[in-house]
Protein backbone atom coordinates (compact mmCIF):
# COMPACT_ATOMS: atom_id res chain seq x y z
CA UNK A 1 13.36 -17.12 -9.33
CA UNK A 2 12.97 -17.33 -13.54
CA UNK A 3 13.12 -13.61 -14.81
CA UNK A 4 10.60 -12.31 -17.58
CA UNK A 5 7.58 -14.24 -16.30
CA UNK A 6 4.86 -11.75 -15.76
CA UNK A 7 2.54 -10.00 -17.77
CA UNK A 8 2.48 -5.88 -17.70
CA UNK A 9 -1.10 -6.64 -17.12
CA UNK A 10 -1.11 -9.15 -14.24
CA UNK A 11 1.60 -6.29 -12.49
CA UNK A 12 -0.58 -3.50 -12.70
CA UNK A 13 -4.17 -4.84 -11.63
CA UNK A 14 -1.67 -6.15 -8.49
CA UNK A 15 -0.21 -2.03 -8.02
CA UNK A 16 -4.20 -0.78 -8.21
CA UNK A 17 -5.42 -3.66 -5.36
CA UNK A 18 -2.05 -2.59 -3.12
CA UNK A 19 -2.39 0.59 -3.19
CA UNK A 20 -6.58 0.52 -2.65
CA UNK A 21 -5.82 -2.57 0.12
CA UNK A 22 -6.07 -1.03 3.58
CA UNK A 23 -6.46 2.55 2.51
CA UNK A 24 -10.64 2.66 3.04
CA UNK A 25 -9.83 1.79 6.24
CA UNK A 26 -9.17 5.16 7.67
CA UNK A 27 -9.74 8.96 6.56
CA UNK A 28 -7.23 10.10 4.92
CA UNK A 29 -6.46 13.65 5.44
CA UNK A 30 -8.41 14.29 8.14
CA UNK A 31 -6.40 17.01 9.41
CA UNK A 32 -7.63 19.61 6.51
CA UNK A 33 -10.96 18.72 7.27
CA UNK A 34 -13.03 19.60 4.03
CA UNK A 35 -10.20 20.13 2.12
CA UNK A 36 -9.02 16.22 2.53
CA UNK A 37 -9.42 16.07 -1.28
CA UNK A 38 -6.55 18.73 -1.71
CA UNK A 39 -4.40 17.41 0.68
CA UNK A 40 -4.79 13.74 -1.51
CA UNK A 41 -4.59 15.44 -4.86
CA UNK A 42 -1.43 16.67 -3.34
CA UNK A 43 -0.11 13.56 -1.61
CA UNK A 44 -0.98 11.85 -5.00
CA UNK A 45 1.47 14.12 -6.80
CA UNK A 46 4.26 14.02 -4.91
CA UNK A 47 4.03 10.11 -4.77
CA UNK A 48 4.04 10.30 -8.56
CA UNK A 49 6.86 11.78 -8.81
CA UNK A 50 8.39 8.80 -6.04
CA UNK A 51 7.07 5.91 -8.56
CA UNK A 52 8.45 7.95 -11.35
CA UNK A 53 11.77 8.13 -9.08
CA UNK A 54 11.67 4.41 -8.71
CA UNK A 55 10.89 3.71 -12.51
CA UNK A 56 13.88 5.56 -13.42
CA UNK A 57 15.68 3.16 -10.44
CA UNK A 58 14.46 0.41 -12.33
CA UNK A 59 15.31 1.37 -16.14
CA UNK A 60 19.27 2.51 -14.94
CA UNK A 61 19.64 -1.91 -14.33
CA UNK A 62 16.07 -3.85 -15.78
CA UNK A 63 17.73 -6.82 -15.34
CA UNK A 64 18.22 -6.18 -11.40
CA UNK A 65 15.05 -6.26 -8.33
CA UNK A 66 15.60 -3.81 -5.43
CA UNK A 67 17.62 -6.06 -3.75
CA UNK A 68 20.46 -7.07 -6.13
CA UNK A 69 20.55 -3.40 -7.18
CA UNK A 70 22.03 -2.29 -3.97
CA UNK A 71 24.00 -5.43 -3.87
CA UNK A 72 25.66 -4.21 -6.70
CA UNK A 73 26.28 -0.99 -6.47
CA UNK A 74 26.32 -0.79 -2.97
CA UNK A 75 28.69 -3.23 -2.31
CA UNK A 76 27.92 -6.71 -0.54
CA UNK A 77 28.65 -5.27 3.01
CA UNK A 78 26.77 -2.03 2.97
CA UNK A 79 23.94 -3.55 0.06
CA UNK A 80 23.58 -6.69 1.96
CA UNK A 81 22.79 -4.63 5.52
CA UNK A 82 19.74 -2.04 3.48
CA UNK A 83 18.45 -5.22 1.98
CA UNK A 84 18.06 -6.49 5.80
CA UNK A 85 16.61 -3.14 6.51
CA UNK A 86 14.21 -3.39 3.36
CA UNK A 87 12.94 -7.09 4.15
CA UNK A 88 12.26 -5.08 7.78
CA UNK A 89 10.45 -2.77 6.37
CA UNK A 90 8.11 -5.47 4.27
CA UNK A 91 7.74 -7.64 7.34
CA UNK A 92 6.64 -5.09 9.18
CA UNK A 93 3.96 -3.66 7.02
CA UNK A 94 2.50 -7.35 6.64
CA UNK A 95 2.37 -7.34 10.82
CA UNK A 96 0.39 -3.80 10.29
CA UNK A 97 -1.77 -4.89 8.16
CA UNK A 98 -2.10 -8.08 9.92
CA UNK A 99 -3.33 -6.33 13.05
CA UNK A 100 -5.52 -3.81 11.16
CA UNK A 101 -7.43 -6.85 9.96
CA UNK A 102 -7.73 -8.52 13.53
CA UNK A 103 -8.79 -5.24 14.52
CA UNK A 104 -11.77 -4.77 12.16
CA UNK A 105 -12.71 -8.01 12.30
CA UNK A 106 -13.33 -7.53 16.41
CA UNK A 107 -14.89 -4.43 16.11
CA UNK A 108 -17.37 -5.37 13.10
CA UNK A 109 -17.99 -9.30 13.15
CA UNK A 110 -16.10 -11.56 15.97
CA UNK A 111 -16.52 -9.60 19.30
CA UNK A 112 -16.20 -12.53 21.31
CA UNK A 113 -13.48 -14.13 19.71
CA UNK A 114 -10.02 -13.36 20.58
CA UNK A 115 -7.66 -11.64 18.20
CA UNK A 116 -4.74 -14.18 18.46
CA UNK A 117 -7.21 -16.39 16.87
CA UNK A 118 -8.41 -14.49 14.07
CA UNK A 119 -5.07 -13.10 13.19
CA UNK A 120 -3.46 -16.75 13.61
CA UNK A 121 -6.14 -18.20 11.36
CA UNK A 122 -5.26 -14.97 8.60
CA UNK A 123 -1.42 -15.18 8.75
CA UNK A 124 -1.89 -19.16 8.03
CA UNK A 125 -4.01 -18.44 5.31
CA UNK A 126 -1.47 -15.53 3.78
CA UNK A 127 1.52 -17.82 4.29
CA UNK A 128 -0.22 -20.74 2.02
CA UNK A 129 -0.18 -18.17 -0.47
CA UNK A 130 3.16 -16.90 -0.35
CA UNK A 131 4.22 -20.22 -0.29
CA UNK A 132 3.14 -20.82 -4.29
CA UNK A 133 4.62 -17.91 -5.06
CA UNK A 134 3.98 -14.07 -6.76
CA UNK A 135 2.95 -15.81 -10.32
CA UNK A 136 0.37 -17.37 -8.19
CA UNK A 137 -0.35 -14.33 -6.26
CA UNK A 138 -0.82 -11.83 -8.94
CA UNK A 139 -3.22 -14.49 -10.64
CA UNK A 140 -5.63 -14.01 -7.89
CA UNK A 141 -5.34 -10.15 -7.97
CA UNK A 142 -6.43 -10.64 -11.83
CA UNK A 143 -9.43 -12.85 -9.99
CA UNK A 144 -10.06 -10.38 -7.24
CA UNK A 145 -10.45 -7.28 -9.43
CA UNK A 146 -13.81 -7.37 -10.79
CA UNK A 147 -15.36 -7.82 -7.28
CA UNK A 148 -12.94 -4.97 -6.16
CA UNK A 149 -14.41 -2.78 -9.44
CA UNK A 150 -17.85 -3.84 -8.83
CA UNK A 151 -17.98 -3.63 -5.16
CA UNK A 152 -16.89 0.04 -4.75
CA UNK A 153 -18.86 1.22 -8.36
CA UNK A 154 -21.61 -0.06 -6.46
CA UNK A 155 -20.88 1.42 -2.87
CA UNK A 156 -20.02 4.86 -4.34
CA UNK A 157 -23.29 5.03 -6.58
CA UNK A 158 -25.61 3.81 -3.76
CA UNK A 159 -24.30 6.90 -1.22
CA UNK A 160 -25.71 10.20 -3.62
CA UNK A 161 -28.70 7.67 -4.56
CA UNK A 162 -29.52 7.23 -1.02
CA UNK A 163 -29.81 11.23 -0.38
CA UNK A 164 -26.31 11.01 1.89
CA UNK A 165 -24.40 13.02 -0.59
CA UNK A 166 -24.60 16.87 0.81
CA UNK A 167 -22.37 18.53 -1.59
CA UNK A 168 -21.83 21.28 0.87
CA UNK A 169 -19.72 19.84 2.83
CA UNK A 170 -16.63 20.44 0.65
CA UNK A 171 -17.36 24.43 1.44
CA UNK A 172 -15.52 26.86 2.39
CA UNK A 173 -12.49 25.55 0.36
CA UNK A 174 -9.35 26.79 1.48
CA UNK A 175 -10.62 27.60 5.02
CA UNK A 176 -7.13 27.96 6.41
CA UNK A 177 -5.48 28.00 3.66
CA UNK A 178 -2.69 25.51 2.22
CA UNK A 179 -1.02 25.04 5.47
CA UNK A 180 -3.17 22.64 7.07
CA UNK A 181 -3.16 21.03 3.50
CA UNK A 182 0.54 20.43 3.18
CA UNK A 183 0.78 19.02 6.98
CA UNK A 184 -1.56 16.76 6.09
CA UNK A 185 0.07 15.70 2.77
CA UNK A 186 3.50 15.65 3.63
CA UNK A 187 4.85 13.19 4.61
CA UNK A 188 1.71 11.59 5.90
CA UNK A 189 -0.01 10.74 2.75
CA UNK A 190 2.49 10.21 0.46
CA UNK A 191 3.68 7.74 3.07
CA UNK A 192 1.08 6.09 3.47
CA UNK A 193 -0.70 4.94 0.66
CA UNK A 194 1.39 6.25 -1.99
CA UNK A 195 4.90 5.58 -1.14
CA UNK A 196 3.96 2.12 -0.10
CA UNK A 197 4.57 1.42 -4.10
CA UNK A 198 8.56 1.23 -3.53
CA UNK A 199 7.59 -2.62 -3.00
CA UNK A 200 7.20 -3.11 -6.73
CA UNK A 201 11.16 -2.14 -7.20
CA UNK A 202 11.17 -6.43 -6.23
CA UNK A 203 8.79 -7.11 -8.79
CA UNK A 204 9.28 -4.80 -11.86
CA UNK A 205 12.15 -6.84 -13.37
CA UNK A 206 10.08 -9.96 -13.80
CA UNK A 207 7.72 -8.35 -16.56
CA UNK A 208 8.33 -9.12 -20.30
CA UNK A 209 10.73 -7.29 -21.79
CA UNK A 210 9.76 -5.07 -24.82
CA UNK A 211 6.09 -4.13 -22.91
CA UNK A 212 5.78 0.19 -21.94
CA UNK A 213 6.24 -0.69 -18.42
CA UNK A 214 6.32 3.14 -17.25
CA UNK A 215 3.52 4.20 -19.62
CA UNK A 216 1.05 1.27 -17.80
CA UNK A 217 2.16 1.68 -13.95
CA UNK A 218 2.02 5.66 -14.13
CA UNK A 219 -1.54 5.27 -15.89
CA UNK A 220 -3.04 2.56 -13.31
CA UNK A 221 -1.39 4.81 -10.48
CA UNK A 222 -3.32 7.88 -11.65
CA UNK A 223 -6.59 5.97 -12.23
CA UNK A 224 -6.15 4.40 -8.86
CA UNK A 225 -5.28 7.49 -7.15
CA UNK A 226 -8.48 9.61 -8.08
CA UNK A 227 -10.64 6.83 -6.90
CA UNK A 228 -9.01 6.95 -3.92
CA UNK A 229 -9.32 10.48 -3.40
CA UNK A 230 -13.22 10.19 -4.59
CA UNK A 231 -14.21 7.42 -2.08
CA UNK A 232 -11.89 9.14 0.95
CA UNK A 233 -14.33 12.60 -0.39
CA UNK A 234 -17.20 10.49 -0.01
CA UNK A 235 -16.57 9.96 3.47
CA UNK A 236 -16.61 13.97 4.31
CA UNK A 237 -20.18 14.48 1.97
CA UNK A 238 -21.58 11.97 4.21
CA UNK A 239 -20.24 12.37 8.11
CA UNK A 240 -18.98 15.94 7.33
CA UNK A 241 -15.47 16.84 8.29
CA UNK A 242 -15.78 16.75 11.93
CA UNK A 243 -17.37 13.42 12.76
CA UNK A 244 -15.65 11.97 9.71
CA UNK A 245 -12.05 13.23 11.96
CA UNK A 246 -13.05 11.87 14.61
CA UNK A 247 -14.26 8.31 13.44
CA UNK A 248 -12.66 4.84 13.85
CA UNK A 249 -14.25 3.17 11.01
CA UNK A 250 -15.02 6.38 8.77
CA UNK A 251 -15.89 4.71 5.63
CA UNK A 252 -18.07 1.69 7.36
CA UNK A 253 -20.09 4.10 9.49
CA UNK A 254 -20.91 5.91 6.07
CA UNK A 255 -21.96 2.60 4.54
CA UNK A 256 -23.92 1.60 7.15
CA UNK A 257 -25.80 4.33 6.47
CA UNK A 258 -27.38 3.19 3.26
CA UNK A 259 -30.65 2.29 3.02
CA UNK A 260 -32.66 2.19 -0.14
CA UNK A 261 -36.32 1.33 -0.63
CA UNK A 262 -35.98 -1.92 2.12
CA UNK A 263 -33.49 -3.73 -0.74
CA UNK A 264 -29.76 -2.48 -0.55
CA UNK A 265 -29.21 -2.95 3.46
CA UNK A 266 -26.64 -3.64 5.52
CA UNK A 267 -23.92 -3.09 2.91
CA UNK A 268 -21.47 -2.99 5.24
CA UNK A 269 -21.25 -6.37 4.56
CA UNK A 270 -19.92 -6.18 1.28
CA UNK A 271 -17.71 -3.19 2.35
CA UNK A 272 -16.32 -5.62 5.16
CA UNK A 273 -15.97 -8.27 2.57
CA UNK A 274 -13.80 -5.64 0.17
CA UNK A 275 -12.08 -4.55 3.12
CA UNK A 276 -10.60 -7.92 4.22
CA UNK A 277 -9.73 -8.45 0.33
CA UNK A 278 -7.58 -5.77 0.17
CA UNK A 279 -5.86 -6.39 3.72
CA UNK A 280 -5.38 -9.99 2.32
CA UNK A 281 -3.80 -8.46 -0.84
CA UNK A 282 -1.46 -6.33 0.53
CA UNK A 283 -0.37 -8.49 3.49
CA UNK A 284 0.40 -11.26 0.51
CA UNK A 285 2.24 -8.31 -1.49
CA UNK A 286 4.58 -6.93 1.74
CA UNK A 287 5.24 -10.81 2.71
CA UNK A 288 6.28 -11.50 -0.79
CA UNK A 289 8.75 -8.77 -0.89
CA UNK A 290 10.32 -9.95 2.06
CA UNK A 291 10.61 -13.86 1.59
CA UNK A 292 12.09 -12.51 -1.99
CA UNK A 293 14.76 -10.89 -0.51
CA UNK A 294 15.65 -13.18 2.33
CA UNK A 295 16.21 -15.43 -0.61
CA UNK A 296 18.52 -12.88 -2.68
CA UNK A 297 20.15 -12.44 0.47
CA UNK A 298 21.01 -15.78 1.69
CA UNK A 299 20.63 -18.37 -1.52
CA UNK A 300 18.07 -19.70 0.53
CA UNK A 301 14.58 -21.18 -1.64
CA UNK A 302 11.81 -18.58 -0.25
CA UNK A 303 9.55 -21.38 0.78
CA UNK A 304 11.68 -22.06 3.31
CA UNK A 305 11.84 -18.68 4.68
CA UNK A 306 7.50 -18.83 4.88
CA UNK A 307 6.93 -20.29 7.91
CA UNK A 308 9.70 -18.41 10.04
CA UNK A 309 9.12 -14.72 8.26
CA UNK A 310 5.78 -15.19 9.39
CA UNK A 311 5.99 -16.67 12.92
CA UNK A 312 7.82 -13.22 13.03
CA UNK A 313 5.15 -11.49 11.65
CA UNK A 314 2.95 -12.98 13.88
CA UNK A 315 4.71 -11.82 17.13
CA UNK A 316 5.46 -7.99 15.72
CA UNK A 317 1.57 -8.00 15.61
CA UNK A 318 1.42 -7.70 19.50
CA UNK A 319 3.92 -5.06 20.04
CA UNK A 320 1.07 -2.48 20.40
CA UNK A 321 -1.06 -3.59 23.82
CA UNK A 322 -4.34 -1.85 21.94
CA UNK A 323 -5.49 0.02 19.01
CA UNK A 324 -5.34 3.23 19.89
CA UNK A 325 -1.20 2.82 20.27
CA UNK A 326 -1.18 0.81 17.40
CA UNK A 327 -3.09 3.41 15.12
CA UNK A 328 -0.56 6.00 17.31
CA UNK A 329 2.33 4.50 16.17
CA UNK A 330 1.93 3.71 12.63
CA UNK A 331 0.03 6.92 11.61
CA UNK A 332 1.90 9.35 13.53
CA UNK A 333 5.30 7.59 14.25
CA UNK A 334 6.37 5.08 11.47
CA UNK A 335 4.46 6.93 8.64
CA UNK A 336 5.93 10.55 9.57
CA UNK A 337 10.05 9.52 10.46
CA UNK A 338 10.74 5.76 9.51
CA UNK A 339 8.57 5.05 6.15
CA UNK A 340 10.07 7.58 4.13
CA UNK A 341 13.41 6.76 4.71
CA UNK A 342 12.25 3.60 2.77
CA UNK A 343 10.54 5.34 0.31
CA UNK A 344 12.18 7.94 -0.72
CA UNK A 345 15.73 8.56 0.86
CA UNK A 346 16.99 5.16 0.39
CA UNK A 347 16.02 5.04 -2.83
CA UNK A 348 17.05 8.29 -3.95
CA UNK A 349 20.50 7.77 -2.87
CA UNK A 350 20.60 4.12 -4.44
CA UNK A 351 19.57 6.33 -7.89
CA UNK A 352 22.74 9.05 -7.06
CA UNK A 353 25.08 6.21 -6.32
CA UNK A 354 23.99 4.41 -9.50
CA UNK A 355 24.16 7.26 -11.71
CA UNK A 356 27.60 8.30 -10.59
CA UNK A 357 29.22 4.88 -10.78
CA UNK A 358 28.27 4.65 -14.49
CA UNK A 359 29.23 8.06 -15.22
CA UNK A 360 32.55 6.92 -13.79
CA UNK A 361 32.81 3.72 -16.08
CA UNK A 362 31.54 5.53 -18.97
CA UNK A 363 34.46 8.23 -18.15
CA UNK A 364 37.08 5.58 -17.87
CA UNK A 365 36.32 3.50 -21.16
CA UNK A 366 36.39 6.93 -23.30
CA UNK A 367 39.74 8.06 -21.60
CA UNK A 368 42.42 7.10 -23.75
């Protein structure tokens, strides 16, 4: 693939849909109740300090993705078996998200038709656009953004308009304390939504050269972050913390809820509509990543990696018999022991083994 071909731009408005993508779907937090906004604020820190982690990855080698990084300086043995691991990792998100969209659509549209279907129907769909490529993808983020921007602006100004808003909700801050707060933060939520941005280590040498790349990812981060934690908030000032907990579809319920003078209705509709945009996005992202690397791995043209990555896909979907193990496993199992490993520790020691080996060659040109 032709280096230098993206706009800073095109790669950010792509990082803000990601990381919003499946995130509405659930409360995040949950577990500190009222204090979900603390335990985000918090998760949103510590993941800042992950993308800044994988910035500095990138700016040691700009020239080099994820995968040709550890190629190098892992060696092609050792490099060549994480980048296995990392494609994984990618594929395996897609399936999540996959199911997480059959899901939804079951419980909110299709009732009575089966999920193979649906999710058959979606992967075909995601695989056509992997197939043209990420210039192609990241043109339809630029496309999809407005109606993201719109659709929420509107949602989130429709809920305190409506009279749902009850402020005190949020009280007593600090009930029990920051315990409850860091559970819930670490390593849940910096898992999952924020660590999730480890992806764009494929993507971040294909930008222009001589653009603030750091400077414009760490801004759209932030921005995307608090509007993250403000809609999640939204969900508690509405259901309260309890039913909010306790909720399958937290942030639908909530919407459902709006009614104002007989003309905004049934906005769960457009909710729905922004929901399955942001699956689609991040599904189309993860897959990317993947038929990327199964490219850098083998030589082989990623097109002709589509169709079998995501017959894969397709199958890892099923490996949960219902939703209930399927929401068990990824939110208590992957997220908490397997996700950061991909997130963080990998990385981290990728960054320690790339640091000392040029400390080494800078060592041995000076010595005489």
């Amino acid at each position: 693939m032709r280096q230098d071909t993206l706009r800073v731009s095109e790669l950010i408005v792509c990082i803000s849909l990601f990381e919003v993508g499946s995130t509405t779907l659930f409360l995040i937090g949950g577990e500190a109740k009222q204090d979900a906004w603390l335990a985000m604020l918090l998760g949103a820190f510590a993941g800042l300090l992950l993308l800044l982690l994988h910035l500095a990855i990138h700016h040691q080698d700009p020239d080099l993705d994820l995968y040709m990084l550890f190629r190098r300086y892992m060696g092609k043995y050792l490099g060549t078996f994480f980048n296995l691991l990392f494609v994984g990792y990618f594929a395996y998100e897609t399936s999540r998200n996959l199911r997480d969209l059959g899901e939804v659509t079951v419980l909110t549209l299709l009732n009575q038709t089966p999920m193979w279907i649906i999710t058959l129907i979606t992967i075909m769909v995601i695989s056509n656009t992997v197939r043209y490529g990420y210039k192609v993808f990241l043109l339809v983020c630029l496309i999809l953004l407005p109606f993201f921007v719109v659709g929420y602006t509107v949602i989130s100004i429709l809920i305190p308009a409506t009279g749902l808003f009850k402020f005190e909700f949020i009280f007593p801050v600090l009930e029990e304390g920051w315990k409850p707060i860091f559970k819930a933060a670490i390593p849940e939520i910096v898992s999952f939504p924020f660590g999730q941005i480890v992806l764009f280590l494929v993507f971040y040498p294909l930008v222009h050269r001589g653009r603030n790349l750091t400077r414009a990812v760490t801004i759209t981060y932030i921005i995307t972050a608090v509007s993250l934690i403000f809609i999640n908030q939204l969900i508690i000032f509405v259901l309260g913390p309890k039913i909010a907990a306790n909720s399958t579809l937290p942030l639908l319920e909530t919407v459902q809820l709006i009614d104002l003078a007989e003309v905004f209705e049934r906005m769960d509709a457009l909710f729905t509509l922004l929901l399955f945009l942001g699956l689609g996005t991040k599904m189309a992202a993860f897959f990317n990543g993947a038929v990327i690397g199964l490219e850098k791995i083998t030589g082989i043209g990623f097109k002709k990696w589509v169709i079998p990555l995501g017959a894969l896909i397709y199958g890892l979907l099923f490996l949960s018999p219902n939703y209930t193990h399927h929401i068990m496993i990824g939110r208590v199992v992957m997220i908490n022991s397997w996700f950061p490993v991909f997130q963080f520790f990998l990385p981290l020691l990728l960054f320690i083994v790339i640091v000392i080996r040029k400390r080494k060659k800078i060592n041995k040109q000076s010595s005489p």
